[in-house]
C-alpha atoms as a PDB file:
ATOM      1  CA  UNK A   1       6.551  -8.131   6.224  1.00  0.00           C
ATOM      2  CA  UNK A   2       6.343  -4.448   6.197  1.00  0.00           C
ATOM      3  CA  UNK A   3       5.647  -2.460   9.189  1.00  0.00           C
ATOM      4  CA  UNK A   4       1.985  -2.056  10.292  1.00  0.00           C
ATOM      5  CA  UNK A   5       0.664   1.511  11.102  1.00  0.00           C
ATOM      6  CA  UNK A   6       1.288   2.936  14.292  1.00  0.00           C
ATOM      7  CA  UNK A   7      -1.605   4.570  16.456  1.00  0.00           C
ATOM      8  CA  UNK A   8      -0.823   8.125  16.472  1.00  0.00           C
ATOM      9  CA  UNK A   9       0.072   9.623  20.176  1.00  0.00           C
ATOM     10  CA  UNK A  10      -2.422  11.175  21.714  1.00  0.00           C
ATOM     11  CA  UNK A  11      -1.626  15.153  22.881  1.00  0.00           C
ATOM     12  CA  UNK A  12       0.577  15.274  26.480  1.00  0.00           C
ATOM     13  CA  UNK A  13      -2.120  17.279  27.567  1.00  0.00           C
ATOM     14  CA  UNK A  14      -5.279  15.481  26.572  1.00  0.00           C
ATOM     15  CA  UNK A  15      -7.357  13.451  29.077  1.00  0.00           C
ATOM     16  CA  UNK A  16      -9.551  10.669  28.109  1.00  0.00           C
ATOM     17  CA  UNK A  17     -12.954  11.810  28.770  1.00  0.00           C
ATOM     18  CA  UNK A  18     -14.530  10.218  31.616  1.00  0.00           C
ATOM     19  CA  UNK A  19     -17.860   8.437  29.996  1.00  0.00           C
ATOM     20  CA  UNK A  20     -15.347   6.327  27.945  1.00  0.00           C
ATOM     21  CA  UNK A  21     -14.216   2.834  28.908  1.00  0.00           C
ATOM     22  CA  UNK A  22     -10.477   2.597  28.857  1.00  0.00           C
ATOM     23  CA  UNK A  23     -10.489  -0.900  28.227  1.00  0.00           C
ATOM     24  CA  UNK A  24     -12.874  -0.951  25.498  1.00  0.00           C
ATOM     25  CA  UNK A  25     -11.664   1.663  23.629  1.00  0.00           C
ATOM     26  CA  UNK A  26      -8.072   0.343  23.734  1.00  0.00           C
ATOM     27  CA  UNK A  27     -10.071  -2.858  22.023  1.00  0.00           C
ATOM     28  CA  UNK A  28     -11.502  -0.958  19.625  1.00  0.00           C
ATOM     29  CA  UNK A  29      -7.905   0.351  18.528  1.00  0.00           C
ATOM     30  CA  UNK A  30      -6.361  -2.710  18.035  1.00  0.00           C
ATOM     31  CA  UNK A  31      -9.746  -4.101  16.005  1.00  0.00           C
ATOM     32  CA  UNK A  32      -9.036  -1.133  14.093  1.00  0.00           C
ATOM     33  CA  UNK A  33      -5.461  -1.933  13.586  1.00  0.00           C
ATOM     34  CA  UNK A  34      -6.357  -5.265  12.584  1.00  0.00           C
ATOM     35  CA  UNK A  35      -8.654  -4.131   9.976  1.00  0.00           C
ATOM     36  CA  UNK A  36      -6.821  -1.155   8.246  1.00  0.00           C
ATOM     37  CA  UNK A  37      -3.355  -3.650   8.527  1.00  0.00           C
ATOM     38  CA  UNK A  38      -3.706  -5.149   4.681  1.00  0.00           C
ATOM     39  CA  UNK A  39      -1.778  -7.989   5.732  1.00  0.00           C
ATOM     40  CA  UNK A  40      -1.753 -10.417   8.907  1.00  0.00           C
ATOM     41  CA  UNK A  41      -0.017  -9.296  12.255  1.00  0.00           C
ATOM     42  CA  UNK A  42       2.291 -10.587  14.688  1.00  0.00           C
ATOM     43  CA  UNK A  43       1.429 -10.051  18.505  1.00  0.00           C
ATOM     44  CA  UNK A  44       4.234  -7.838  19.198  1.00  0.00           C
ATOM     45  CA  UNK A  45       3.283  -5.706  15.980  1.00  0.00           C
ATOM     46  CA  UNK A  46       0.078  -5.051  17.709  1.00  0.00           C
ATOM     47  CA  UNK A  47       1.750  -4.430  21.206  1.00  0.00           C
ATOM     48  CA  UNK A  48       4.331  -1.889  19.401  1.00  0.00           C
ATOM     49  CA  UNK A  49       1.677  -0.038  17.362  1.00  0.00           C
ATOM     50  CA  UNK A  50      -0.796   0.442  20.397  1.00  0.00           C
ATOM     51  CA  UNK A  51       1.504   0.689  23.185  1.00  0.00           C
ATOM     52  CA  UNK A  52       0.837  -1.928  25.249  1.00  0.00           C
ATOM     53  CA  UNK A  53       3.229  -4.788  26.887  1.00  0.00           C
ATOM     54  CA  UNK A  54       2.907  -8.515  25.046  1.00  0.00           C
ATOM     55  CA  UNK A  55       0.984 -10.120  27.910  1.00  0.00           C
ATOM     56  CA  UNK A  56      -1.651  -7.126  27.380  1.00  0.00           C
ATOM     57  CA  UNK A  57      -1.791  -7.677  23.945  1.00  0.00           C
ATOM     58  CA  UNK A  58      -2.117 -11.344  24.141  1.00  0.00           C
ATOM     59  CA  UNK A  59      -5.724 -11.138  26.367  1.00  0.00           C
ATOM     60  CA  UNK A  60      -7.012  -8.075  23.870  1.00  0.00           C
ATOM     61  CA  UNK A  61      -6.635 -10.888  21.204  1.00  0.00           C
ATOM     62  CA  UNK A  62      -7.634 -13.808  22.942  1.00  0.00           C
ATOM     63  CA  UNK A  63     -10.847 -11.592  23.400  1.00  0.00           C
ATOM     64  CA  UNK A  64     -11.521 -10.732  19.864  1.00  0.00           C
ATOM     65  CA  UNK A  65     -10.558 -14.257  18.689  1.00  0.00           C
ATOM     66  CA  UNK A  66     -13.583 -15.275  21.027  1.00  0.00           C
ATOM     67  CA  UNK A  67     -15.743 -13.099  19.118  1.00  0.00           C
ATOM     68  CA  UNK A  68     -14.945 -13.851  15.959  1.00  0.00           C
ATOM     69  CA  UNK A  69     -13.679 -10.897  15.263  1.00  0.00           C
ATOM     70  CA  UNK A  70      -9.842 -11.641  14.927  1.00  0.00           C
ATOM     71  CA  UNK A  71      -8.388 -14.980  13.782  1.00  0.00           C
ATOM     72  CA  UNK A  72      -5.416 -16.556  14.111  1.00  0.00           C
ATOM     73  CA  UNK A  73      -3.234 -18.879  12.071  1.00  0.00           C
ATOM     74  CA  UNK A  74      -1.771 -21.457  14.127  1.00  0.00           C
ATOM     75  CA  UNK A  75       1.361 -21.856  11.689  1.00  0.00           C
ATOM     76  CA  UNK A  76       2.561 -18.211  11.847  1.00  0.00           C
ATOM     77  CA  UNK A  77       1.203 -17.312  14.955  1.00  0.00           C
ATOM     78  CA  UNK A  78      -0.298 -13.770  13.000  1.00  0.00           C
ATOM     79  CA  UNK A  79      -4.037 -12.456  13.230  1.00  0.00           C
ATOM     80  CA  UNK A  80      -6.310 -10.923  10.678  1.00  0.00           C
ATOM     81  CA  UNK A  81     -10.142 -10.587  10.060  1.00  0.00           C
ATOM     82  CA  UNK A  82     -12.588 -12.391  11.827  1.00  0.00           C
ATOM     83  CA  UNK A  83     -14.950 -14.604   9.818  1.00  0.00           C
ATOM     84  CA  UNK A  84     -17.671 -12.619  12.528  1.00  0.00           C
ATOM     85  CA  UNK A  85     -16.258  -9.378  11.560  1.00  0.00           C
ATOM     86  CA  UNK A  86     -16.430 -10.415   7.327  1.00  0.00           C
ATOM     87  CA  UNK A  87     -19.995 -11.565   8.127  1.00  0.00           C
ATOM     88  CA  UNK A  88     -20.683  -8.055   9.355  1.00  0.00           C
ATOM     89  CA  UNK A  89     -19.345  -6.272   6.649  1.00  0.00           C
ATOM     90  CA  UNK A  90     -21.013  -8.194   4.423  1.00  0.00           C
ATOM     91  CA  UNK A  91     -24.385  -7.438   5.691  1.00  0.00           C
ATOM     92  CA  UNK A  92     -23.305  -4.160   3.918  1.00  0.00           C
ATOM     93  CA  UNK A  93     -22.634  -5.281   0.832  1.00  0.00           C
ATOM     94  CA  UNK A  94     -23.677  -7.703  -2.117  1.00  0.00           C
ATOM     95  CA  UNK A  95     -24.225 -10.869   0.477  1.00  0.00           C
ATOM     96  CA  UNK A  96     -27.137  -8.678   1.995  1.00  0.00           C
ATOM     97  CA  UNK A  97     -29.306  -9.476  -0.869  1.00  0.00           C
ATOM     98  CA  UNK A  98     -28.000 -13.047  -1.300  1.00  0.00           C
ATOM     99  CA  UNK A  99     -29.124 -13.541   2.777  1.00  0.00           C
ATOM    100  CA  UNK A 100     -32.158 -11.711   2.458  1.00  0.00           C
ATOM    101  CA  UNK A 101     -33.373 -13.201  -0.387  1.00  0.00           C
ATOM    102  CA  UNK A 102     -31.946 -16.949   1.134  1.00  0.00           C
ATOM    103  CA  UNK A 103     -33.881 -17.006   4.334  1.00  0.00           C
ATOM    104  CA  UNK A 104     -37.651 -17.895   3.362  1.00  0.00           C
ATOM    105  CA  UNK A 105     -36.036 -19.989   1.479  1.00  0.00           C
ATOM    106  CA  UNK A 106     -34.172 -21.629   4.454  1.00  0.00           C
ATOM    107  CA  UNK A 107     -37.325 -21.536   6.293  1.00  0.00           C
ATOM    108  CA  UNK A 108     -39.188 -23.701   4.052  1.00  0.00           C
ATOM    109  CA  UNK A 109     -36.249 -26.131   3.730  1.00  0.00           C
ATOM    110  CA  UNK A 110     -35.990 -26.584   7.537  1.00  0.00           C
ATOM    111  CA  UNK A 111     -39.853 -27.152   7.220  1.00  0.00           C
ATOM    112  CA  UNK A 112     -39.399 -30.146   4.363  1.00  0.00           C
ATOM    113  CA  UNK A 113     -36.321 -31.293   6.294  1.00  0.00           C
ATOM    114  CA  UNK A 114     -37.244 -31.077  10.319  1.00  0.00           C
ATOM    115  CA  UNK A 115     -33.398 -30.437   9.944  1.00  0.00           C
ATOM    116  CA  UNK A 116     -31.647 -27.268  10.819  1.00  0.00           C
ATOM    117  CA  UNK A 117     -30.629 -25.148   7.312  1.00  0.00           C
ATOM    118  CA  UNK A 118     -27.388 -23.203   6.477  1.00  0.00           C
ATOM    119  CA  UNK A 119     -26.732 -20.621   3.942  1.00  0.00           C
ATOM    120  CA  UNK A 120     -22.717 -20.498   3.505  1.00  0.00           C
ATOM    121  CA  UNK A 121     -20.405 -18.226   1.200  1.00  0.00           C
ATOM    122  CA  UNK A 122     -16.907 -18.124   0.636  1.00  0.00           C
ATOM    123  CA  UNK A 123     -15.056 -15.166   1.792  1.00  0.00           C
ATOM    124  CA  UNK A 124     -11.387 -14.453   2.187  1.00  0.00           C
ATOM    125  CA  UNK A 125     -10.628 -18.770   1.604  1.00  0.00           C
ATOM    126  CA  UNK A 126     -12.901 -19.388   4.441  1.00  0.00           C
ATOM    127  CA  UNK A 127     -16.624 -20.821   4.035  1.00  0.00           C
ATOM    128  CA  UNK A 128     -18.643 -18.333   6.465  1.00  0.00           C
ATOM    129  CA  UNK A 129     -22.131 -19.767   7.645  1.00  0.00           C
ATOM    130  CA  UNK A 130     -24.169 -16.592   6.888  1.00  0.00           C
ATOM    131  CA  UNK A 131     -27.537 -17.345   8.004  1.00  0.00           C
ATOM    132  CA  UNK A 132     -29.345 -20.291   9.535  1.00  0.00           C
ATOM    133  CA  UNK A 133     -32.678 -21.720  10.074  1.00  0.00           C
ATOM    134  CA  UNK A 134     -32.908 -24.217  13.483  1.00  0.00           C
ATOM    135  CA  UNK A 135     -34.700 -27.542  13.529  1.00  0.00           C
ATOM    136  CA  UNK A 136     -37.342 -27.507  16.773  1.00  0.00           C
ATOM    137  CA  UNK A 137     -36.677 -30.437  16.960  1.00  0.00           C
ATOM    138  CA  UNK A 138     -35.656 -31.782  20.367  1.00  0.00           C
ATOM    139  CA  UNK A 139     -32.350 -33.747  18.540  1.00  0.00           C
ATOM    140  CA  UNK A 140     -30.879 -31.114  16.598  1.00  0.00           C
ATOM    141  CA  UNK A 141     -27.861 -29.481  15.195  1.00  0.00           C
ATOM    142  CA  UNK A 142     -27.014 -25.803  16.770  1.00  0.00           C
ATOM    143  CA  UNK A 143     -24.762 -23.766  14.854  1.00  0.00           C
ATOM    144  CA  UNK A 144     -24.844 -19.927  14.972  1.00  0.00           C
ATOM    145  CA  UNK A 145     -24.283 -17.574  12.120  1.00  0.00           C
ATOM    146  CA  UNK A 146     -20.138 -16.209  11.615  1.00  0.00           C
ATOM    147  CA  UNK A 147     -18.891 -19.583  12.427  1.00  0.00           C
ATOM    148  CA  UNK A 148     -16.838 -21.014   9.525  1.00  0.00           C
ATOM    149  CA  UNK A 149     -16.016 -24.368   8.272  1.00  0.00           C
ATOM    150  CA  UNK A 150     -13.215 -26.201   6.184  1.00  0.00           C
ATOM    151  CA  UNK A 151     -14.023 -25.349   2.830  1.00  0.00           C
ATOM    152  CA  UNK A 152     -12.594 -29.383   2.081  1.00  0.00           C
ATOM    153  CA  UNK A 153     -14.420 -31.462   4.742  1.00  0.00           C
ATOM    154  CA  UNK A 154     -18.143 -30.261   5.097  1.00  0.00           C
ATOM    155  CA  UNK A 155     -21.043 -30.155   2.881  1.00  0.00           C
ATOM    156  CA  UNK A 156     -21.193 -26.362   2.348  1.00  0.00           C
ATOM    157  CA  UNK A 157     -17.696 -25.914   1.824  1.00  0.00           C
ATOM    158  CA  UNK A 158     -17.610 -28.654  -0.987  1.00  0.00           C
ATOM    159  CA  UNK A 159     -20.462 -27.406  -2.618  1.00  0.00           C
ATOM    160  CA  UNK A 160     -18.783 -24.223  -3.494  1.00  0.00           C
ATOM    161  CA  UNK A 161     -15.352 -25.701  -4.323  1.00  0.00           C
ATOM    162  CA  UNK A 162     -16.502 -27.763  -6.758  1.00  0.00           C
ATOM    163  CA  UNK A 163     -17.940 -25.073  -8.913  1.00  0.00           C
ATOM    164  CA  UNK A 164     -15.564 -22.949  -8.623  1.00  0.00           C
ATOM    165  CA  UNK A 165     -13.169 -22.077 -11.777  1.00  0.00           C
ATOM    166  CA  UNK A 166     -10.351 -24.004 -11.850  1.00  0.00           C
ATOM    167  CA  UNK A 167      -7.424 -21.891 -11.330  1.00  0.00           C
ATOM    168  CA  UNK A 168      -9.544 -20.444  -8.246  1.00  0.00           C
ATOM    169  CA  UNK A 169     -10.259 -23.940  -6.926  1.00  0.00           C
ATOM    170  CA  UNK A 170      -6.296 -25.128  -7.213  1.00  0.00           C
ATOM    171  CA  UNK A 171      -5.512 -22.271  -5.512  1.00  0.00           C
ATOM    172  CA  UNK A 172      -7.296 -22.870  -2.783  1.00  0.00           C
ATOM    173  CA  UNK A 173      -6.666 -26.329  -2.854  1.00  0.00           C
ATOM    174  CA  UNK A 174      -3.021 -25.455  -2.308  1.00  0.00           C
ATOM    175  CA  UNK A 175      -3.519 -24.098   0.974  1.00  0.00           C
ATOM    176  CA  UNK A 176      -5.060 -26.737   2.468  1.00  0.00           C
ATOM    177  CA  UNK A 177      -3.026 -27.738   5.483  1.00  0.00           C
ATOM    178  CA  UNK A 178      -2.591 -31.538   6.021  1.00  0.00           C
ATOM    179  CA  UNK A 179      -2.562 -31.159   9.612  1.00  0.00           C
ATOM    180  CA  UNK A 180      -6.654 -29.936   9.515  1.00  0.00           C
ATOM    181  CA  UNK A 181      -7.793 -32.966   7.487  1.00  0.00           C
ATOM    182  CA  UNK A 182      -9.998 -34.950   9.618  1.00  0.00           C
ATOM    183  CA  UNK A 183      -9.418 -38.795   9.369  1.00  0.00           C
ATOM    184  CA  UNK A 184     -12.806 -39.272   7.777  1.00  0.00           C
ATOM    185  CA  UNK A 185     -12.331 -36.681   5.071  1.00  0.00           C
ATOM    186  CA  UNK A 186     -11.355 -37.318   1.613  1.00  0.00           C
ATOM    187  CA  UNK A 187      -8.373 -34.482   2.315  1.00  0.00           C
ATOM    188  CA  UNK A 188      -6.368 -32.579  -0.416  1.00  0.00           C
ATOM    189  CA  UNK A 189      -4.911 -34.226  -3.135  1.00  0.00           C
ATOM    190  CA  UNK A 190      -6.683 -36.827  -5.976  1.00  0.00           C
ATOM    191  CA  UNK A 191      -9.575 -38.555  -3.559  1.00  0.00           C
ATOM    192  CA  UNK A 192     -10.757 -34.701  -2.869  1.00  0.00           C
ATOM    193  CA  UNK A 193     -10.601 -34.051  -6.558  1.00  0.00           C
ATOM    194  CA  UNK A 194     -12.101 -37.164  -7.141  1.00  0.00           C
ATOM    195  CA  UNK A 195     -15.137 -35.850  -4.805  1.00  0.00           C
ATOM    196  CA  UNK A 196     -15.423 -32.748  -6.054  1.00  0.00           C
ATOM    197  CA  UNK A 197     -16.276 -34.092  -9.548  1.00  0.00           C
ATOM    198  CA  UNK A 198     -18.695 -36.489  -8.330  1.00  0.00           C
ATOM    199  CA  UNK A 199     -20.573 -32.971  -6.928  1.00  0.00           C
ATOM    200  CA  UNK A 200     -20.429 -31.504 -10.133  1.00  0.00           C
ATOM    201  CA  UNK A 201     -22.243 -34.145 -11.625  1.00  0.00           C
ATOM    202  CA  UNK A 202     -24.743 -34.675  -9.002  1.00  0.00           C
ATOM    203  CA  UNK A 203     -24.900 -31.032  -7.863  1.00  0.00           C
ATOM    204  CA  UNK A 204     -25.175 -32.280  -4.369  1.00  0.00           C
ATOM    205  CA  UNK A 205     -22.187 -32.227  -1.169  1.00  0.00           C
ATOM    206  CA  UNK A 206     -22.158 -34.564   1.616  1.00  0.00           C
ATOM    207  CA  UNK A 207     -20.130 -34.150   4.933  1.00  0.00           C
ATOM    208  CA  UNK A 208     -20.057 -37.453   7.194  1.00  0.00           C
ATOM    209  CA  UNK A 209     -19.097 -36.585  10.203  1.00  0.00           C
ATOM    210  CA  UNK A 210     -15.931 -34.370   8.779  1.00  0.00           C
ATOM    211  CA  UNK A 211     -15.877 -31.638  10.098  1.00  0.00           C
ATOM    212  CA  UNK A 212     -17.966 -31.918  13.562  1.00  0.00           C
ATOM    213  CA  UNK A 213     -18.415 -35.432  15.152  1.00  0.00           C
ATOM    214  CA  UNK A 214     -21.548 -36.934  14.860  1.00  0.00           C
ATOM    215  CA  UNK A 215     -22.720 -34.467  12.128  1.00  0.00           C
ATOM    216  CA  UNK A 216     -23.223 -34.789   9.143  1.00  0.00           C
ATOM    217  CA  UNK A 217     -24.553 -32.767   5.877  1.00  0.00           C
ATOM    218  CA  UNK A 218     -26.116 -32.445   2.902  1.00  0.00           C
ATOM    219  CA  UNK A 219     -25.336 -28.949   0.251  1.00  0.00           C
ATOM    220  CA  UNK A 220     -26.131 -27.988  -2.890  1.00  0.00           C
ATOM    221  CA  UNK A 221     -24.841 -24.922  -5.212  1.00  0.00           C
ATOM    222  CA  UNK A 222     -26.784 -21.682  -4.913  1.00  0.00           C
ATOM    223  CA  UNK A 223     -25.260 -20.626  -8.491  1.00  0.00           C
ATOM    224  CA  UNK A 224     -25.580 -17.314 -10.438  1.00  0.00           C
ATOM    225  CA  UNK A 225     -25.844 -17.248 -14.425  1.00  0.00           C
ATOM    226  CA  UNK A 226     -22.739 -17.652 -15.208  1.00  0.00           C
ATOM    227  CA  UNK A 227     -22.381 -20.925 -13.289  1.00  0.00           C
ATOM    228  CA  UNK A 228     -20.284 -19.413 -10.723  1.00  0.00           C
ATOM    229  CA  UNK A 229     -20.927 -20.501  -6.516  1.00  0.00           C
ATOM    230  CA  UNK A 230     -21.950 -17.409  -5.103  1.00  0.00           C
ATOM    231  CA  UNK A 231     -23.221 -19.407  -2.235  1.00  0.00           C
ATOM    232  CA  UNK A 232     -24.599 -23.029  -0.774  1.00  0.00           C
ATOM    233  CA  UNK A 233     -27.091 -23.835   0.989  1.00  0.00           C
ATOM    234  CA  UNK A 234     -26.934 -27.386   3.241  1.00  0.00           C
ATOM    235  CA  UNK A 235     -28.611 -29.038   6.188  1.00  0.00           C
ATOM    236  CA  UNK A 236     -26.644 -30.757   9.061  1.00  0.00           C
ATOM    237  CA  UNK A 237     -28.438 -33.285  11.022  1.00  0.00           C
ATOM    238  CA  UNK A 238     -27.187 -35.564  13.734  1.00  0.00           C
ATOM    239  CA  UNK A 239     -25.055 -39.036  11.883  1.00  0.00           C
ATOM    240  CA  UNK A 240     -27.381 -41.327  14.311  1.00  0.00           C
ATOM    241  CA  UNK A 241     -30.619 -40.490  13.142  1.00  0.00           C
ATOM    242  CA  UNK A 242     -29.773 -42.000   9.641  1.00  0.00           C
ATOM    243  CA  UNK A 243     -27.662 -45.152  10.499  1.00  0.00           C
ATOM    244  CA  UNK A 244     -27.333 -46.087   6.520  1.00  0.00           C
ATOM    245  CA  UNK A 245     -25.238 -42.923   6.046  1.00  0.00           C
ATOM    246  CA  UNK A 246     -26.575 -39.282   4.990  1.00  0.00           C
ATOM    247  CA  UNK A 247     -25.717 -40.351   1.079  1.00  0.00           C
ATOM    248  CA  UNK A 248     -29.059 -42.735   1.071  1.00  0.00           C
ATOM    249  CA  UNK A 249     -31.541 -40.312   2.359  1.00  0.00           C
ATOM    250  CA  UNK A 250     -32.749 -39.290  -1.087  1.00  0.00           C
ATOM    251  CA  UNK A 251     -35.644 -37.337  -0.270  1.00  0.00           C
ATOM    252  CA  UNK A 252     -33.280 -34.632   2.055  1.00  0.00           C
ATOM    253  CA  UNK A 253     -30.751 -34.398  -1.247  1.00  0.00           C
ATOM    254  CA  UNK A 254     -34.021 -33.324  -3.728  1.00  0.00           C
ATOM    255  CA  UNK A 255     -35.326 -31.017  -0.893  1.00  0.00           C
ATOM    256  CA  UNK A 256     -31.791 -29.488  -0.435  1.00  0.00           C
ATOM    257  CA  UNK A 257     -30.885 -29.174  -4.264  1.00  0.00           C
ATOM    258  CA  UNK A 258     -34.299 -27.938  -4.932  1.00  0.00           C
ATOM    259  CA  UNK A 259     -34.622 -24.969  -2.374  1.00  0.00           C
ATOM    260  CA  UNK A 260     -30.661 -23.949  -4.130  1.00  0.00           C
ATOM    261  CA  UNK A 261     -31.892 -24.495  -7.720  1.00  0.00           C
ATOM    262  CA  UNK A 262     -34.650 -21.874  -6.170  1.00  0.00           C
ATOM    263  CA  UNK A 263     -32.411 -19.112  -4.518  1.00  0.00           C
ATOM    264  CA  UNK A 264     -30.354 -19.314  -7.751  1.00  0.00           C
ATOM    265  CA  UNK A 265     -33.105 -18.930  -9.845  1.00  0.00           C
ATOM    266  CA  UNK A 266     -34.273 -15.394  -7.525  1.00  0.00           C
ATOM    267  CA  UNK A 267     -30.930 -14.046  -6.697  1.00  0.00           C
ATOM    268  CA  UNK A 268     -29.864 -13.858 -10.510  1.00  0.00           C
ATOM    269  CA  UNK A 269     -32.795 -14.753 -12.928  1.00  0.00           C
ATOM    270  CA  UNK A 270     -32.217 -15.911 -16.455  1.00  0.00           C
END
């Protein structure tokens, strides 16, 4: 791993100016850090680079990573990029239209559905939930914008992997840790594959109760011309509510693969 920038010393005679907050601003230098690293981060590279002891470091981070804004890879112990952070940024780039143009969209869906509607995107191997529309109803899911999901085990996630191009998709595949397969998932390996084909052909993604208990989904593709996921959109509903299983509620799959077929149709026209 090569060595991560180092926060240039300030001037021996400078004073921090007294409207600033020491604490924050020392936050806002290791965010920074983060950011500008290229490559994930060990604790004690942050500590070293911003001058502070471990035990300092190790709060800073267990901030951010509360946020969103940092995460960190339980194998390796490093931290990089916060799926809240990439969900910023991208409000600055090309998945501002895709959101923009996704949410009356959403709106209508959670109407059909009286379920509460996602629009997901893949960024960085994660699967980013970048807008939502709540059910009011009084037995509903709650799930905010920035919070991710396993690209394997939930509806949104598999609606993207299956479309994606192949070397892409084994790539990805590859990474998938054992260890974060829920016991209900199909998991890596030839039943995932298996799946993944079946949502090809059906255009349709269904999480039961994989990646939150008691949860379960329903996504579709939001594709542009050239076939390729540049999103999903997916409800989530609480399992009880449909005791045969998500799979037999037929009239949620048309509404969901309907309101993608429409986003895909706007965000990239024929």
């Amino acid at each position: 791993m090569k060595s991560p920038p180092t926060a240039a010393p300030a001037p021996a005679q400078a004073k921090r100016p007294q409207q600033l907050i020491g604490s924050f601003d020392k936050g806002l230098q290791i965010l920074d850090l983060v950011v500008t690293a290229g490559q994930p981060l060990r604790l004690q590279d942050i500590a070293n680079s911003i001058r502070i002891d471990k035990s300092s470091a190790s709060r800073f981070m267990a901030t951010l990573q509360k946020h969103g804004l940092v995460d960190r890879d339980p194998r390796d112990k490093t931290f990089s990029v916060g799926t809240r952070l990439l969900m910023w940024s991208s409000n600055f780039k090309a998945g501002n239209t895709i959101v923009a143009k996704a949410r009356p969209h959403l709106l209508r869906l959670t109407q059909m559905t009286h379920q509460t509607s996602h629009l997901a995107m893949l960024r960085d191997g994660r699967v980013v939930l970048m807008d939502g529309v709540s059910s009011d109803s009084a037995i509903a899911v709650r799930q905010p914008p920035g919070d991710s999901v396993p690209l394997h085990a939930s509806a949104v996630g598999k609606a993207i992997l299956a479309f994606l191009p192949l070397p892409e998709q084994q790539l990805l595949l590859e990474r998938i840790d054992a260890r974060e397969v829920a016991h209900s998932s199909p998991g890596s390996g030839d039943r995932l594959r298996d799946e993944l084909r079946q949502v090809m052909r059906a255009r349709l993604a269904y999480d039961e109760a994989e990646t939150i208990p008691h949860v379960s989904g329903i996504a579709a593709p939001v594709l542009d011309r050239s076939g390729y996921p540049v999103a999903s959109i997916g409800i989530a509903t609480i399992a009880a509510l449909y005791p045969r299983g998500i799979r037999h509620e037929k009239a949620l799959a048309d509404a969901v693969r309907q309101i993608a077929d429409e986003v895909s149709q706007e965000i990239d026209p024929p």
